[in-house]
Protein backbone atom coordinates (compact mmCIF):
# COMPACT_ATOMS: atom_id res chain seq x y z
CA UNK A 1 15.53 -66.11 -61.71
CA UNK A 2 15.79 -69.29 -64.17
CA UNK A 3 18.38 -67.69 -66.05
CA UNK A 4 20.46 -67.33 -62.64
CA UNK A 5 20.83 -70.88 -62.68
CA UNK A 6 21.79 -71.56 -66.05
CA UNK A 7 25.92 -72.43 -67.23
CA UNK A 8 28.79 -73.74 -65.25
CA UNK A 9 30.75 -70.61 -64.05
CA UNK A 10 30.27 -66.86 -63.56
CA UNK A 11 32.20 -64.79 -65.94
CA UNK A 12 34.60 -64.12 -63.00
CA UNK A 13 35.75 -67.74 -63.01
CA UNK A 14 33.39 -68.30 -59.28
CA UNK A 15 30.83 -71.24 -59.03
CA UNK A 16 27.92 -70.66 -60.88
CA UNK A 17 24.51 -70.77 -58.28
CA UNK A 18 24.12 -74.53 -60.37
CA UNK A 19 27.57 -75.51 -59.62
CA UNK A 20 27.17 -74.90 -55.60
CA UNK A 21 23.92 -76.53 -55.28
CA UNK A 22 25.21 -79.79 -57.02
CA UNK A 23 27.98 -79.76 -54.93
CA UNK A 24 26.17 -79.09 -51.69
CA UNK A 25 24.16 -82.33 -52.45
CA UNK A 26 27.72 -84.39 -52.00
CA UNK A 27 28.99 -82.35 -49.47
CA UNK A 28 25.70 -82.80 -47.56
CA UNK A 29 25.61 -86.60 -48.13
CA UNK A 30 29.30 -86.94 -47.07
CA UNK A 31 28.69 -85.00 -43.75
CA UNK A 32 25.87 -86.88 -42.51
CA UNK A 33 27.48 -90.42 -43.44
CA UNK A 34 30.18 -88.03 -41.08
CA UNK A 35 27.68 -87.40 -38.51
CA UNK A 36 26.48 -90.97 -38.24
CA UNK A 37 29.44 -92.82 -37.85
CA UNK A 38 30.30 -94.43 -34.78
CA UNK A 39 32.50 -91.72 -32.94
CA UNK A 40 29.25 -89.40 -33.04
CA UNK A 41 27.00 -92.54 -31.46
CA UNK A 42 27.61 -91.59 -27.57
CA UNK A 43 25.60 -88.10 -28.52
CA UNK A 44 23.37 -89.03 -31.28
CA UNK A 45 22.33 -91.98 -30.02
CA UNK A 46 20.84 -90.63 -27.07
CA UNK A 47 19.19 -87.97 -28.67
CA UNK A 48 16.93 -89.88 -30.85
CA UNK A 49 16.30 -92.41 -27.90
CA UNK A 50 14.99 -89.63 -26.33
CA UNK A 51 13.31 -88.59 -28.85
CA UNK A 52 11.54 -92.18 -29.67
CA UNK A 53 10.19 -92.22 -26.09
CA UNK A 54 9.08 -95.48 -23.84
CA UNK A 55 7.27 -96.81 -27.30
CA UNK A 56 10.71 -96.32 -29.15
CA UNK A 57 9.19 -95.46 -32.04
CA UNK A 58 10.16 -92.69 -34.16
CA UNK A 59 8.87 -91.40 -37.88
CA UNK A 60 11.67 -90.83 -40.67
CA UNK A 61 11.05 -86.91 -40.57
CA UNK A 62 11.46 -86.09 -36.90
CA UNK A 63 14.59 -88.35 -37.34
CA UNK A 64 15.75 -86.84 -40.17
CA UNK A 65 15.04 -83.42 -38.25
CA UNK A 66 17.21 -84.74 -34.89
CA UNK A 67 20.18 -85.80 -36.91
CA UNK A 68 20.36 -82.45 -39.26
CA UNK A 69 20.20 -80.43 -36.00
CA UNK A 70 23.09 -82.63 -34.32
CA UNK A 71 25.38 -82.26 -37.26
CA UNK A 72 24.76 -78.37 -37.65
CA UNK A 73 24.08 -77.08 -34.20
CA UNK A 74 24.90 -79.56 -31.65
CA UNK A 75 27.84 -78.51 -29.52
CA UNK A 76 29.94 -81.36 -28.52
CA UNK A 77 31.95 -80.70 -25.55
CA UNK A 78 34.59 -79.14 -26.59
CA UNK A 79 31.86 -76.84 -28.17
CA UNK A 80 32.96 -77.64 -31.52
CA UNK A 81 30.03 -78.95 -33.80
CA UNK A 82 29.96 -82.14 -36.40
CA UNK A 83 30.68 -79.54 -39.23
CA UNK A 84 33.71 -78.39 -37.71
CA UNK A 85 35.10 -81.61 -37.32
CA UNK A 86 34.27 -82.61 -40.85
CA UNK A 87 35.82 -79.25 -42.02
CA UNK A 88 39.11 -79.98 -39.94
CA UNK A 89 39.55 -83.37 -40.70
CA UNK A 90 39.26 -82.70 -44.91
CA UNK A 91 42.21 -80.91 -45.64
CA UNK A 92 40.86 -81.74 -49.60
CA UNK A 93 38.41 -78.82 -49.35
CA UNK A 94 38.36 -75.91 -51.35
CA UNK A 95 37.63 -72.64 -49.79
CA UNK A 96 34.44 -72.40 -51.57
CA UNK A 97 33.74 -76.02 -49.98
CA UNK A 98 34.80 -74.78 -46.46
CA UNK A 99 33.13 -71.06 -46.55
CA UNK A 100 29.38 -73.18 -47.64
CA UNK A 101 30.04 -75.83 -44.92
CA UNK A 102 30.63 -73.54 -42.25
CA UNK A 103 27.88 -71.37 -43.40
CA UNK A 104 25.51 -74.31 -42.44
CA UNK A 105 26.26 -73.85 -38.87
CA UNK A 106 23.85 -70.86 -38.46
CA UNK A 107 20.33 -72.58 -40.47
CA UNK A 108 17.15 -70.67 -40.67
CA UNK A 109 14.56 -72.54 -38.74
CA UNK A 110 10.78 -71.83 -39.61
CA UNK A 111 7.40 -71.84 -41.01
CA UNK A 112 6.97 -70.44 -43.88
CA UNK A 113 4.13 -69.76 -46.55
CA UNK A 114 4.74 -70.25 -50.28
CA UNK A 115 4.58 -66.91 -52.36
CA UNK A 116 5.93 -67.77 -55.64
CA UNK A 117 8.06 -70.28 -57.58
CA UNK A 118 10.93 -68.49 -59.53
CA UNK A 119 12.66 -71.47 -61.81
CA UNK A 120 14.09 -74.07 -60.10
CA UNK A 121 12.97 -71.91 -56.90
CA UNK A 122 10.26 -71.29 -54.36
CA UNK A 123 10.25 -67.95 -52.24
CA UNK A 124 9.07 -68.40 -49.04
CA UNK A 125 8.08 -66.12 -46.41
CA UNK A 126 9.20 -67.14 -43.01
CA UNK A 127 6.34 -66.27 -40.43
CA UNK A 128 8.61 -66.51 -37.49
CA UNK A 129 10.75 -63.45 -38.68
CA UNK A 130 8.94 -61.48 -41.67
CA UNK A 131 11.70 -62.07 -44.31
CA UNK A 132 11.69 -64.02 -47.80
CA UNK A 133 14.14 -66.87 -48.84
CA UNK A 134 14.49 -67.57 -52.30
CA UNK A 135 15.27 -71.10 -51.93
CA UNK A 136 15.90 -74.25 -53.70
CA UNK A 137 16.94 -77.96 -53.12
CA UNK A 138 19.66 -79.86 -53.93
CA UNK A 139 17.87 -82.72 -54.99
CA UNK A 140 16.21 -80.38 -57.78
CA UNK A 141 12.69 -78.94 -58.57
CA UNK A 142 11.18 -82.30 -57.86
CA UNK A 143 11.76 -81.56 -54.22
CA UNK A 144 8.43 -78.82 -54.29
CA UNK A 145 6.35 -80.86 -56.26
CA UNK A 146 2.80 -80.48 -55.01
CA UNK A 147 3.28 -77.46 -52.93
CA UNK A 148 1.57 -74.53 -54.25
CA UNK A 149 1.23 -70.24 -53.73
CA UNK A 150 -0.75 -70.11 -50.35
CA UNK A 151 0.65 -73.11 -48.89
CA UNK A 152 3.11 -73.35 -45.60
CA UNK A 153 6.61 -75.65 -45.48
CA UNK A 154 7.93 -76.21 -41.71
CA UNK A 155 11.57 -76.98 -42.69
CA UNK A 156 15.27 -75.79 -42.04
CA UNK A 157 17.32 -73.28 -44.54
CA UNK A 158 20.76 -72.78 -45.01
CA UNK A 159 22.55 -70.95 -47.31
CA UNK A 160 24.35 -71.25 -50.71
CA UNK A 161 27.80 -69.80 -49.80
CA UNK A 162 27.28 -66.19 -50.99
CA UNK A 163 25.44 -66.77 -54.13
CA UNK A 164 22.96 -63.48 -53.94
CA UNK A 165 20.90 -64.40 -50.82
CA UNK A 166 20.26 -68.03 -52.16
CA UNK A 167 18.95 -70.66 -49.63
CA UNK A 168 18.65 -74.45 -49.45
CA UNK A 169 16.56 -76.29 -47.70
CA UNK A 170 18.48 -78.83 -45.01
CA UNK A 171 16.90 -81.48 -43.65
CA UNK A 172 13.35 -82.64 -43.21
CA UNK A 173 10.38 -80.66 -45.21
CA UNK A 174 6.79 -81.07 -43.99
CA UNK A 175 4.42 -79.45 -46.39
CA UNK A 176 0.94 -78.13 -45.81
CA UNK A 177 -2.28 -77.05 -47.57
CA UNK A 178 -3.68 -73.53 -47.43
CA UNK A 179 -6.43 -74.82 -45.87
CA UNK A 180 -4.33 -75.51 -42.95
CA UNK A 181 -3.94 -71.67 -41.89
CA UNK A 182 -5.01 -71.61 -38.46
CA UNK A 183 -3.28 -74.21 -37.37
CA UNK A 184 0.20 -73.57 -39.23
CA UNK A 185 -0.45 -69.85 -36.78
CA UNK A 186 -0.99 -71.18 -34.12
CA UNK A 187 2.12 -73.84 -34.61
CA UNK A 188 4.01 -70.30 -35.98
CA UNK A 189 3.25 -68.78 -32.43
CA UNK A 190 3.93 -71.48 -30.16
CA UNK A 191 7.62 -71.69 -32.12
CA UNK A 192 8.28 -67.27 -31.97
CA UNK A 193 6.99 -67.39 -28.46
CA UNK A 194 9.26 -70.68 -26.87
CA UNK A 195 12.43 -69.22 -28.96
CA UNK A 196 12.36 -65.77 -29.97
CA UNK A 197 15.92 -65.90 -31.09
CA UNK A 198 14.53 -66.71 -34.55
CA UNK A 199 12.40 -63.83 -35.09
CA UNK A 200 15.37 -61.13 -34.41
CA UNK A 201 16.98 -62.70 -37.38
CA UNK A 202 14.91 -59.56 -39.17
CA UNK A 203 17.36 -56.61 -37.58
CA UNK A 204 13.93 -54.65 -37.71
CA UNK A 205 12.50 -56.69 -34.78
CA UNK A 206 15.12 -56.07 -32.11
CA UNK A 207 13.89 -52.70 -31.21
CA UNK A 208 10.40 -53.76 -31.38
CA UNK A 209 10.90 -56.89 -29.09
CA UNK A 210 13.02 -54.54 -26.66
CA UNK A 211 9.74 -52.28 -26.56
CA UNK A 212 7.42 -55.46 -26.40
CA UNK A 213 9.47 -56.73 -23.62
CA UNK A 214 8.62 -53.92 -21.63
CA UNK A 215 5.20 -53.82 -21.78
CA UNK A 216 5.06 -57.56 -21.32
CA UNK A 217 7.55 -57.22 -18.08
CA UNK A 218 4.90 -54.43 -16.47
CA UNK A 219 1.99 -56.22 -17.21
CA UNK A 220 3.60 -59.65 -15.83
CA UNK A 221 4.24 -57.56 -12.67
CA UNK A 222 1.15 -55.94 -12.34
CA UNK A 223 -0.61 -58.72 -12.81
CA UNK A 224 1.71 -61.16 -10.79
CA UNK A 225 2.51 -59.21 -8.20
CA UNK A 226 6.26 -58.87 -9.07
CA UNK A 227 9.05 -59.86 -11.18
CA UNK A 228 10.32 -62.73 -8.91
CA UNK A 229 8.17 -65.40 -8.26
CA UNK A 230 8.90 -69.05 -5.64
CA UNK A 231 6.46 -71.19 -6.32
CA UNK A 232 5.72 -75.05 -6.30
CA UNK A 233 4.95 -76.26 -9.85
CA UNK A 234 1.42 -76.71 -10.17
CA UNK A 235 0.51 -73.21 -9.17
CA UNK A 236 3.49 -72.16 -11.37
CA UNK A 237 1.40 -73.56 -14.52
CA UNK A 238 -1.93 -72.02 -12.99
CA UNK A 239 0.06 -68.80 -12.93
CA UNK A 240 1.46 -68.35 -16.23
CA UNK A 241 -1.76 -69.50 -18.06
CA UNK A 242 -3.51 -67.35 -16.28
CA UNK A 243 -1.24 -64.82 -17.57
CA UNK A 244 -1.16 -65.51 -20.60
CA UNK A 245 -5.09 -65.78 -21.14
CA UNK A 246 -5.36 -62.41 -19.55
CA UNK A 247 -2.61 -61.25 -22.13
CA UNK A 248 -4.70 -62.58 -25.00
CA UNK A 249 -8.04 -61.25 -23.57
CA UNK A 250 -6.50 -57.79 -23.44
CA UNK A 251 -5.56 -58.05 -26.80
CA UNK A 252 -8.34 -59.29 -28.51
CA UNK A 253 -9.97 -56.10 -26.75
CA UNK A 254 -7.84 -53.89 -28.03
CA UNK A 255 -8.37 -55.37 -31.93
CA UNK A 256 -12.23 -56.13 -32.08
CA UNK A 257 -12.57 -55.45 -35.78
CA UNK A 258 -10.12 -58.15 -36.54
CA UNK A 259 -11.10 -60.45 -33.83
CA UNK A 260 -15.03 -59.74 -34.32
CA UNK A 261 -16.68 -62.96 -34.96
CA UNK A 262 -14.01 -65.33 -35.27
CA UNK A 263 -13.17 -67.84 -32.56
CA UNK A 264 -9.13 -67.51 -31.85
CA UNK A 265 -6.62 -70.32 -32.07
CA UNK A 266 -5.47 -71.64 -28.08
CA UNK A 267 -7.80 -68.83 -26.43
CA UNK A 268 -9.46 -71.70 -24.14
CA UNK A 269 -5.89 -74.18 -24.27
CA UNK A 270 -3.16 -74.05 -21.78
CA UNK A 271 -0.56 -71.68 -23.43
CA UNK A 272 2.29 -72.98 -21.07
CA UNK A 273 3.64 -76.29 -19.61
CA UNK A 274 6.63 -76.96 -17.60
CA UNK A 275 9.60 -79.22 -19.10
CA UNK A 276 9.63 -82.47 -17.49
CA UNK A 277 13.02 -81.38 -15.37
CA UNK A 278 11.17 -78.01 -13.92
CA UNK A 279 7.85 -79.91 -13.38
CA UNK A 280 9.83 -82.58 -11.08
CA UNK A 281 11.22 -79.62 -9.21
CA UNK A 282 9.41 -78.78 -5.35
CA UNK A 283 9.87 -75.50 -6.11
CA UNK A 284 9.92 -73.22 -9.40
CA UNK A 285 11.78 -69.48 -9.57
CA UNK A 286 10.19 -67.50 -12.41
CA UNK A 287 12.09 -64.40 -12.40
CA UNK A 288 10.91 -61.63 -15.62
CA UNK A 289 14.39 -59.75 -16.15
CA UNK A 290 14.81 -56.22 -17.71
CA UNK A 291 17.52 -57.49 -19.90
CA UNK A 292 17.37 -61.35 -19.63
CA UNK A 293 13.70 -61.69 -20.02
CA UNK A 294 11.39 -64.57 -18.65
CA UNK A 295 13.00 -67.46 -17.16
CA UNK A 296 12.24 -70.53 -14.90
CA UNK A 297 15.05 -72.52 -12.19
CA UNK A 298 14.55 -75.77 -10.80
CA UNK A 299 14.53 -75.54 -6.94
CA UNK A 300 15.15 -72.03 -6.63
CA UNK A 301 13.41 -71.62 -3.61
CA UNK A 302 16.17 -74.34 -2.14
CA UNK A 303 18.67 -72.04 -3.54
CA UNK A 304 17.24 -68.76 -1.55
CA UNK A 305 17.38 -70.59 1.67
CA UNK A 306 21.29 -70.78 0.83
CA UNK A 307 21.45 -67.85 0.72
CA UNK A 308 18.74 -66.86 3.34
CA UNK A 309 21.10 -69.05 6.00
CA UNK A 310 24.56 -69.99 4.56
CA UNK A 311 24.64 -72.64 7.27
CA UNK A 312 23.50 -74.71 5.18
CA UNK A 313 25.93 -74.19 3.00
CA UNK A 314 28.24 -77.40 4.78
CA UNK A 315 25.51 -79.37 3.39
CA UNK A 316 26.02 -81.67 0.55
CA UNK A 317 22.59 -81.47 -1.22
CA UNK A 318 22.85 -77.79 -1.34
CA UNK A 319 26.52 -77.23 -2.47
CA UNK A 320 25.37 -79.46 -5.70
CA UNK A 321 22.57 -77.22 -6.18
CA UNK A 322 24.44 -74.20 -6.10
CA UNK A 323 27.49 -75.84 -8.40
CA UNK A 324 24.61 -76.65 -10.76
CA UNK A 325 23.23 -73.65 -11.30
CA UNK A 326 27.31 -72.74 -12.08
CA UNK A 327 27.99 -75.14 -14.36
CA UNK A 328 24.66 -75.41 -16.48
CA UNK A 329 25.23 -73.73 -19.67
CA UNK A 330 21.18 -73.44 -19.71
CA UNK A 331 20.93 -71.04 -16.54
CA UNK A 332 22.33 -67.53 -17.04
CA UNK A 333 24.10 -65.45 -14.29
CA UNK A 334 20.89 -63.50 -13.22
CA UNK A 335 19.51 -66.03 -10.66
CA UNK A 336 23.32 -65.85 -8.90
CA UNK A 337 23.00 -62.32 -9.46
CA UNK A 338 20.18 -61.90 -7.90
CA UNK A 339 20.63 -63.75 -4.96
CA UNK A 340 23.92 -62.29 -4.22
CA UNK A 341 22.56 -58.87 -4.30
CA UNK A 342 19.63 -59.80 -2.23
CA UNK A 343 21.39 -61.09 0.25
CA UNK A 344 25.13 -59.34 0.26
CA UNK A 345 25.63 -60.07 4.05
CA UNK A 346 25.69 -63.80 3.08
CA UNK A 347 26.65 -64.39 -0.67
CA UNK A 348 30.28 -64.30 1.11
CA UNK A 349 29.93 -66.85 3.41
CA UNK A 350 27.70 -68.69 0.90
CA UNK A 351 30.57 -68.80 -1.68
CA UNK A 352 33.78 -69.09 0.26
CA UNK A 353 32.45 -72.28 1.88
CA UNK A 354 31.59 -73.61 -1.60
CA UNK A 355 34.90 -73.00 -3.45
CA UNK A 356 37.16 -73.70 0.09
CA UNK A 357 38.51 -69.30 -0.18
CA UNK A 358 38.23 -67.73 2.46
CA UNK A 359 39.55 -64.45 0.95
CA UNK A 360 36.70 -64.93 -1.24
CA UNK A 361 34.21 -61.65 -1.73
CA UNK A 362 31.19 -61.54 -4.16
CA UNK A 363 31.21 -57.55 -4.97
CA UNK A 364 35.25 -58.15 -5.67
CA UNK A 365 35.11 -61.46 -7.23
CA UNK A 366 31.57 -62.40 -7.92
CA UNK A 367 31.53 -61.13 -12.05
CA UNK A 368 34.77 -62.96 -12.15
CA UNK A 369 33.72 -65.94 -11.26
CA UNK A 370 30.23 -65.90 -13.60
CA UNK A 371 32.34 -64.91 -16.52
CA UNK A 372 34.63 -68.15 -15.87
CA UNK A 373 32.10 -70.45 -15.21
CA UNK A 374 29.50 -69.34 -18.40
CA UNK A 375 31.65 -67.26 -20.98
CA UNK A 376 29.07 -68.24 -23.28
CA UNK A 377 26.93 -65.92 -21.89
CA UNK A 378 28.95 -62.55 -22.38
CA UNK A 379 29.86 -63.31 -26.22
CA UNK A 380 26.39 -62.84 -27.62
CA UNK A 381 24.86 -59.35 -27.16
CA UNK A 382 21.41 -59.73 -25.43
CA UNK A 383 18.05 -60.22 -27.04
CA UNK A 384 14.75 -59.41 -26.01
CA UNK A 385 12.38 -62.33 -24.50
CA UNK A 386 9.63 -61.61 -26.09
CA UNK A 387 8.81 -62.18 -30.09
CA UNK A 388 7.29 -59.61 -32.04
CA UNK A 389 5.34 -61.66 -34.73
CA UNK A 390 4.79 -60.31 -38.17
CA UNK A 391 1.71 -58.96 -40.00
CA UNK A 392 0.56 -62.00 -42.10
CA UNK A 393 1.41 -63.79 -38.76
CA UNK A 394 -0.85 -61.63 -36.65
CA UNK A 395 -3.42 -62.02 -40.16
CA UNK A 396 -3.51 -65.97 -40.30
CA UNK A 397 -3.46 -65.45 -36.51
CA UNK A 398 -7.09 -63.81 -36.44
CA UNK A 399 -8.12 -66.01 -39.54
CA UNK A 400 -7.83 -63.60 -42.63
């Protein structure tokens, strides 16, 4: 591949792959002096104040990390991000200049292990989804000094406009030895498990998370006692670790040549902890969905009695609940759903006192009024919940 990175132009007159990468470096440095300035400081700001904690201290790379993911996949409110509004505002942009910006909004997060170095390049395959990136920097070769075949890179990719499957890496880099293999899996796992939207980049794993999802659902119920759960948030925790270790047990049975004499990664840790905002909550709903997966609601169990006894409904506390779980972009339709279906001789009542219409009728209106209130939900075709991890994965995994 050094040769594919050699000259000016392509003999059809298009940027050459050298000629986009040096001008990704200024386009790069001109959007984040973009995303820095003050009109960005009422969203960024917070975000790495939150970030910094009580101590308010915060190390360059998890900054640099915070402020590439704000100017690529933030959504501001209007649900534009930073590289749209840099795009909009620079009417001096070529359409090669435009078509690589834009392409930045959709970046490759991962951990990936170093197979080879091609040139100027490194290909790297990402353990979260199974595929290779042949990828370089825009800062030059120097960028992979010291990182070797073997090793692992946690860092963000995006790509070089169309240039033949190219990739650059955005952002922060963290490099590690090969030594460091049973820790870079179990960091892998922990990131495929908490947002499996990155391992169905590989088309091949849809399916086989569909399938895995599935199994996973039965098992959950069987083992639960269900797939809808009200519980406070302690026993919530107790719950899904105990899951989860009985998950792991069963498959470490079901593999004892690979898992024979080896001690695996997080058998004897806690595999799941509530966010701060669920673990505050009196009550927890953990409802495991045929199509919408695992998911946890604050106060849910609030939110049944609503619907249990739409009296309540005249009171204050629970009309805010209910208009939360509305107007949250981070809650999906099912928990309304499922409510309203549970309870159809009071999701009327429930809902015409909350909006003031009394003509107001969930099984005419209720799909209606979800599509209104989170559209955001019905333009992306469902995923599965569960991520299918990929054979060196599973290998570093059990310690080969």
């Amino acid at each position: 591949m050094a040769d594919a990175v050699q000259g000016t132009h392509q003999d059809d007159g298009e940027p050459s792959l050298t000629d986009l990468i040096k001008r990704s470096a200024e386009l790069k440095g001109q959007l984040v002096a973009f995303g820095q300035s003050t009109r960005f400081d009422r969203w960024l700001t917070p975000l790495l104040l939150e970030a910094a904690g009580p101590e308010r201290q915060l190390d360059e790379g998890e900054a640099i990390r915070i402020i590439d993911h704000f100017i690529l996949r933030y959504r501001l409110p209007d649900g534009s991000t930073v590289v749209d509004r840099f795009v909009a505002g620079r009417k001096d942009l070529t359409a090669v200049d435009r078509e690589m910006l834009l392409g930045w909004r959709d970046p490759v997060e991962g951990i990936f292990e170093i197979q080879r170095r091609e040139g100027d390049a490194v290909v790297l395959l990402n353990l979260i989804d199974d595929l290779e990136y042949r990828t370089y920097s825009n800062v030059g070769r120097a960028a992979f000094r010291g990182v070797s075949k073997g090793g692992f890179l946690h860092t963000c990719l995006v790509p070089v406009h169309s240039a033949g499957g190219a990739w650059l890496v955005s952002g922060a880099m963290s490099s590690y030895p090969k030594s460091s293999a049973t820790e870079i899996a179990q960091a892998a796992l922990h990131l495929a498990t908490s947002q499996p939207e990155l391992v169905f980049r590989n088309p091949e794993k849809i399916e086989q998370g569909w399938q895995r999802m599935r199994e996973d659902r039965a098992a959950f119920v069987e083992f639960c006692g269900g797939d809808e759960l009200v519980l406070p948030p302690v026993e919530t925790v107790d719950l899904l670790n105990g899951y989860y270790r009985h998950r792991q047990e069963v498959a470490i049975a079901g593999q004892p040549d690979r898992a024979r004499g080896r001690r695996l990664p997080g058998l004897d840790l806690p595999f799941f902890e509530l966010p701060r905002e669920l673990a505050d909550s009196d009550t927890i709903g953990v409802i495991y969905d045929e199509v919408d997966g695992l998911n946890f609601y604050a106060d849910y169990g609030m939110l049944r009695n609503l619907f249990t006894d739409p009296v309540l409904a005249s009171r204050r506390q629970y009309q805010d609940l209910l208009r939360a779980y509305l107007r949250e972009e981070s809650i999906a339709p099912l928990p309304i759903r499922r409510l309203a279906a549970a309870h159809p001789e009071t999701a009327d009542a429930v809902f015409q006192k909350l909006l003031r219409k009394p003509g107001f009728t969930w099984s005419e209106h209720g799909e209606a009024l979800l599509r209104r209130r989170k559209p955001w939900y019905y333009a992306n075709e469902p995923r599965p919940g569960v991520s299918v991890i990929g054979d060196r994965l599973s290998a570093l995994a059990v310690g080969r």
